[in-house]
Protein backbone atom coordinates (compact mmCIF):
# COMPACT_ATOMS: atom_id res chain seq x y z
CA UNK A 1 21.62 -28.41 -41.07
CA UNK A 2 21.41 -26.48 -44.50
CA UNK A 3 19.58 -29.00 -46.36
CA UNK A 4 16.44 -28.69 -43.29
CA UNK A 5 17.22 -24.79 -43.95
CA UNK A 6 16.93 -24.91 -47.44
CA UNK A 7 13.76 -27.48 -47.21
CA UNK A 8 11.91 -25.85 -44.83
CA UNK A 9 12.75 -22.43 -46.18
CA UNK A 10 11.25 -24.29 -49.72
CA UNK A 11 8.24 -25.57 -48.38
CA UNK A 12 6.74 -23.67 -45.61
CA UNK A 13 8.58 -20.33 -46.10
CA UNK A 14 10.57 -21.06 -42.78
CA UNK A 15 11.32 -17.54 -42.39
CA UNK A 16 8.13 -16.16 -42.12
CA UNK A 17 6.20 -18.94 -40.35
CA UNK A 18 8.55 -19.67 -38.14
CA UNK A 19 8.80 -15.63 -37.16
CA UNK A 20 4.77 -15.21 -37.39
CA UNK A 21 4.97 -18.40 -35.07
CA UNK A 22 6.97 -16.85 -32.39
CA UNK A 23 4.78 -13.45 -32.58
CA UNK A 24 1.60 -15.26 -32.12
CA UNK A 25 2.84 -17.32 -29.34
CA UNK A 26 4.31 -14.23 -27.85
CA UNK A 27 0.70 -12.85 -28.25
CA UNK A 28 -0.65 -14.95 -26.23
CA UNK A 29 1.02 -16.33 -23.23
CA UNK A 30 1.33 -12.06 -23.09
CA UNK A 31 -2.71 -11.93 -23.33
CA UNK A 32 -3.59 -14.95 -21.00
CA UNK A 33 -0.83 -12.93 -18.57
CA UNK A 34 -2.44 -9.77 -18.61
CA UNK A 35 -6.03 -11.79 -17.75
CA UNK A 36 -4.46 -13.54 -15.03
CA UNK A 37 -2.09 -10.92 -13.72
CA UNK A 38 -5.20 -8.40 -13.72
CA UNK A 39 -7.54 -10.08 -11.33
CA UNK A 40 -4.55 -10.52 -9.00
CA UNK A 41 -5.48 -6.89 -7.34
CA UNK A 42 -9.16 -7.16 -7.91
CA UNK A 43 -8.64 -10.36 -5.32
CA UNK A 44 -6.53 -8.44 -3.09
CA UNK A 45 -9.76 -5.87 -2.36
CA UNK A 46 -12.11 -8.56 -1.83
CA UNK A 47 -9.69 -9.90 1.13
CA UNK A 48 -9.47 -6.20 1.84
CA UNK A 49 -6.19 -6.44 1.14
CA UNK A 50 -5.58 -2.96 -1.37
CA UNK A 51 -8.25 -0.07 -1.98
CA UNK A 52 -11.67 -1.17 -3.28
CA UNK A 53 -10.57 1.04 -5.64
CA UNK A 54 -8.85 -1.77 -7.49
CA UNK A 55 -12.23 -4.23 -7.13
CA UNK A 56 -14.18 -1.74 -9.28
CA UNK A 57 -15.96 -4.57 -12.48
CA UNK A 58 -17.70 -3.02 -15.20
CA UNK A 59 -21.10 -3.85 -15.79
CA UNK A 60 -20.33 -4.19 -19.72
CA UNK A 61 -17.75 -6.22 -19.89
CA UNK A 62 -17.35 -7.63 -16.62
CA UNK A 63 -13.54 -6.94 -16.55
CA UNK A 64 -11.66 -5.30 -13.87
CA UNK A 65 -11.44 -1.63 -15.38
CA UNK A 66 -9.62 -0.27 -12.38
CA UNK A 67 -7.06 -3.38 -11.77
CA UNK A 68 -6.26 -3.32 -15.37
CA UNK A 69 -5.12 0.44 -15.15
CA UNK A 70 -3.03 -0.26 -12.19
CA UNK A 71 -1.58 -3.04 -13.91
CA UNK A 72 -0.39 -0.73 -16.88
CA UNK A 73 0.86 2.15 -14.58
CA UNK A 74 2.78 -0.39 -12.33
CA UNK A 75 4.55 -2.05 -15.64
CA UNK A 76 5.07 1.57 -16.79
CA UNK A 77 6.93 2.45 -13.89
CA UNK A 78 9.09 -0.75 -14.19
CA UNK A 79 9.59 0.16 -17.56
CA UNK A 80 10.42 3.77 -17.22
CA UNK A 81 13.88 4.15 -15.73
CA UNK A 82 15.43 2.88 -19.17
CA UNK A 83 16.65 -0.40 -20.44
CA UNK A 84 15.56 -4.04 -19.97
CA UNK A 85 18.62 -5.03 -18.58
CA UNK A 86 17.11 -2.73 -15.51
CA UNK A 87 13.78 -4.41 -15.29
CA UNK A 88 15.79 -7.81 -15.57
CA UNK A 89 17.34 -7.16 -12.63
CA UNK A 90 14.28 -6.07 -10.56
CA UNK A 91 12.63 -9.54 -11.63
CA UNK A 92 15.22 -11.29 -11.33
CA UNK A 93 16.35 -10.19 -7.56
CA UNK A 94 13.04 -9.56 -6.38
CA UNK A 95 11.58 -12.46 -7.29
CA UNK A 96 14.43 -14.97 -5.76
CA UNK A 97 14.22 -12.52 -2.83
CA UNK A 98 10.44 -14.20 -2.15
CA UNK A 99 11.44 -17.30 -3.42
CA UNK A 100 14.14 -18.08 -1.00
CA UNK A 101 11.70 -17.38 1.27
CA UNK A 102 9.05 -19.54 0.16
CA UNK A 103 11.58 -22.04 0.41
CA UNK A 104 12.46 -21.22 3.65
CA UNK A 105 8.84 -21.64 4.85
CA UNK A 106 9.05 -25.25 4.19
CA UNK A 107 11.86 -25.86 6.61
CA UNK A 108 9.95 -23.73 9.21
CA UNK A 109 6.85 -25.01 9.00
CA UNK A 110 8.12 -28.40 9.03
CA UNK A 111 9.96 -27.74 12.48
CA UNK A 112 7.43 -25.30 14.23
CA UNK A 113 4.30 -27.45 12.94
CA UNK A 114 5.49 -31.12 12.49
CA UNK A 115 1.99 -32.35 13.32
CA UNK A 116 0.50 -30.48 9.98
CA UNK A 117 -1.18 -32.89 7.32
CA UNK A 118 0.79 -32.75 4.03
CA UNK A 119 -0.44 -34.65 1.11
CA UNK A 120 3.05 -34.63 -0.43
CA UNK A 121 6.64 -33.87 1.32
CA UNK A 122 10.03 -32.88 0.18
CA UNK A 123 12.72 -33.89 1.09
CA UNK A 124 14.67 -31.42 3.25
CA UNK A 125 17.26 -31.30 1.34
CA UNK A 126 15.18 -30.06 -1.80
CA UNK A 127 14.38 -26.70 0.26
CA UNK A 128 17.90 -26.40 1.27
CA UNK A 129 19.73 -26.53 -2.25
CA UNK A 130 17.28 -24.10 -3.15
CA UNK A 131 18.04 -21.63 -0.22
CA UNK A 132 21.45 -22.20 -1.01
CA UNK A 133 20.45 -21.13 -4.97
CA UNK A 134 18.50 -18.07 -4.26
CA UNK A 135 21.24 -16.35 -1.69
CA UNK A 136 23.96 -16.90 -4.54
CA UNK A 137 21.30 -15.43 -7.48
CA UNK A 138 20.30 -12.82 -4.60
CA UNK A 139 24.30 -11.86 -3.37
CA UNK A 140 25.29 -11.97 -7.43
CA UNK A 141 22.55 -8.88 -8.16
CA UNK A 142 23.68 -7.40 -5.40
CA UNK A 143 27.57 -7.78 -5.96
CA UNK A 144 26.82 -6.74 -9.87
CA UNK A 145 24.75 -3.95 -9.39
CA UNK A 146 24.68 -2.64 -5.80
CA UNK A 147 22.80 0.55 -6.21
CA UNK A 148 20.01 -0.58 -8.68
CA UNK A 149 19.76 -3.71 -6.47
CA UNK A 150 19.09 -0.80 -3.33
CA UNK A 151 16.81 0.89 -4.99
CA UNK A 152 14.31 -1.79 -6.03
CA UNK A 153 14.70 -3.16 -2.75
CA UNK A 154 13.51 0.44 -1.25
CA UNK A 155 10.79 1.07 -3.84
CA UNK A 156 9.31 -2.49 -2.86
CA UNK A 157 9.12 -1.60 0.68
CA UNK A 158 6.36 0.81 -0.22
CA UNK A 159 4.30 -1.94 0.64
CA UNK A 160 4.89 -1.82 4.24
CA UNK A 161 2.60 1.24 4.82
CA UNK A 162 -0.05 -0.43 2.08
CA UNK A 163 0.19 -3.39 4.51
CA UNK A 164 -0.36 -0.91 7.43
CA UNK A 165 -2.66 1.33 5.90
CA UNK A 166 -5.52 -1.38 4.23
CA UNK A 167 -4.57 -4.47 5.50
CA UNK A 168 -4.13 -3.86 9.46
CA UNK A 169 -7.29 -4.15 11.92
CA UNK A 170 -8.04 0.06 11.80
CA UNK A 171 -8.01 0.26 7.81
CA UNK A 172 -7.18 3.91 8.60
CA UNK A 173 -6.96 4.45 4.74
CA UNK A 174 -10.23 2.89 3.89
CA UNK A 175 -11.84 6.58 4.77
CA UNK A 176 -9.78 8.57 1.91
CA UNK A 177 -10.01 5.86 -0.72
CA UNK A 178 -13.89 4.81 -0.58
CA UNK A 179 -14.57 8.40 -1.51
CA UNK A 180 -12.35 8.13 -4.76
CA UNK A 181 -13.90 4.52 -5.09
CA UNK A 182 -17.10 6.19 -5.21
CA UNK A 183 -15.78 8.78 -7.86
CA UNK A 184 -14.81 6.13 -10.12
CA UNK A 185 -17.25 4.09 -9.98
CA UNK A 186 -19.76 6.50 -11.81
CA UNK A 187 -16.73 7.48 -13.89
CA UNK A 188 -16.18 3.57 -15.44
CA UNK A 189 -20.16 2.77 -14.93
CA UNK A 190 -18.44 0.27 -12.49
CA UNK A 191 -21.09 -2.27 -11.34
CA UNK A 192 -19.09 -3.24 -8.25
CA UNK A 193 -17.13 -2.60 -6.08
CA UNK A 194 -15.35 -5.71 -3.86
């Protein structure tokens, strides 16, 4: 193990491309993220899904001005209550929340609609281990850190009333936001808005 230290140390300076290595890769699976992650609410307002607020593209660059914005603001209010080991958690137990229920979809769809074409099934088992996995990850967060666990679990049900209030037949908060929509799209010199 020293002798690869010492040789690699030698020949490429191991230290600092191995470091400048990690940054750049860093870099960029955080840039392709922030591309991906960014048209993610831009979608959601062409389903009509969020506020066409979101959906607003500008006409020079063709990005989503608007989505990006509530992109930053969302991961600086994950950020802001203090250390990583918060937003860990939040990840961490929110996402195997969803995930145990993705896996639980399986098992019901495969009972409720048996006659459904499916180019490729699992085994029922598969789903089931992984039920079993999530409600240990999602019982551990909650053991370990009851409170914090409560409180992302009530800040994510603020999308209940987005679900009511864009998503639902009346769109009853379609009237307030297409005159901020409006707004900003002369503000950005938005081209469109979805």
């Amino acid at each position: 193990k020293q002798w690869y230290q010492r040789r690699v140390r030698g020949v490429f300076f191991g230290r600092y491309f191995f470091a400048a290595s990690v940054a750049l890769s860093t870099f960029g699976a955080l840039l392709s993220m922030i591309l991906a992650f960014s048209r993610l609410p831009h979608v959601g307002t062409m389903e009509h899904m969020l506020p066409s607020v979101l959906g607003l593209v500008s006409r020079e660059s063709k990005t989503p001005v608007t989505s990006l914005m509530f992109l930053g603001f969302t991961s600086m209010c994950c950020v802001w209550p203090g250390n990583i080991t918060d937003l860990i958690i939040y990840v961490g137990f929110l996402s195997w929340i969803f995930w145990g229920m993705c896996f639980a979809a399986v098992i019901v769809l495969r009972i409720k609609r048996p006659e459904m074409e499916r180019p490729f099934q699992v085994p029922l088992v598969i789903p089931v281990i992984a039920i079993l996995t999530s409600l240990y990850l999602i019982l551990g967060s909650i053991y370990a850190a009851p409170l914090k666990s409560g409180i992302w679990v009530l800040a994510s049900l603020i999308a209940v009333p987005v679900y009511y209030g864009y998503v639902d037949k009346e769109r009853s908060c379609d009237r307030w936001s297409s005159a901020l929509t409006q707004r900003l799209l002369a503000y950005f010199d938005a081209g469109t808005a979805a």
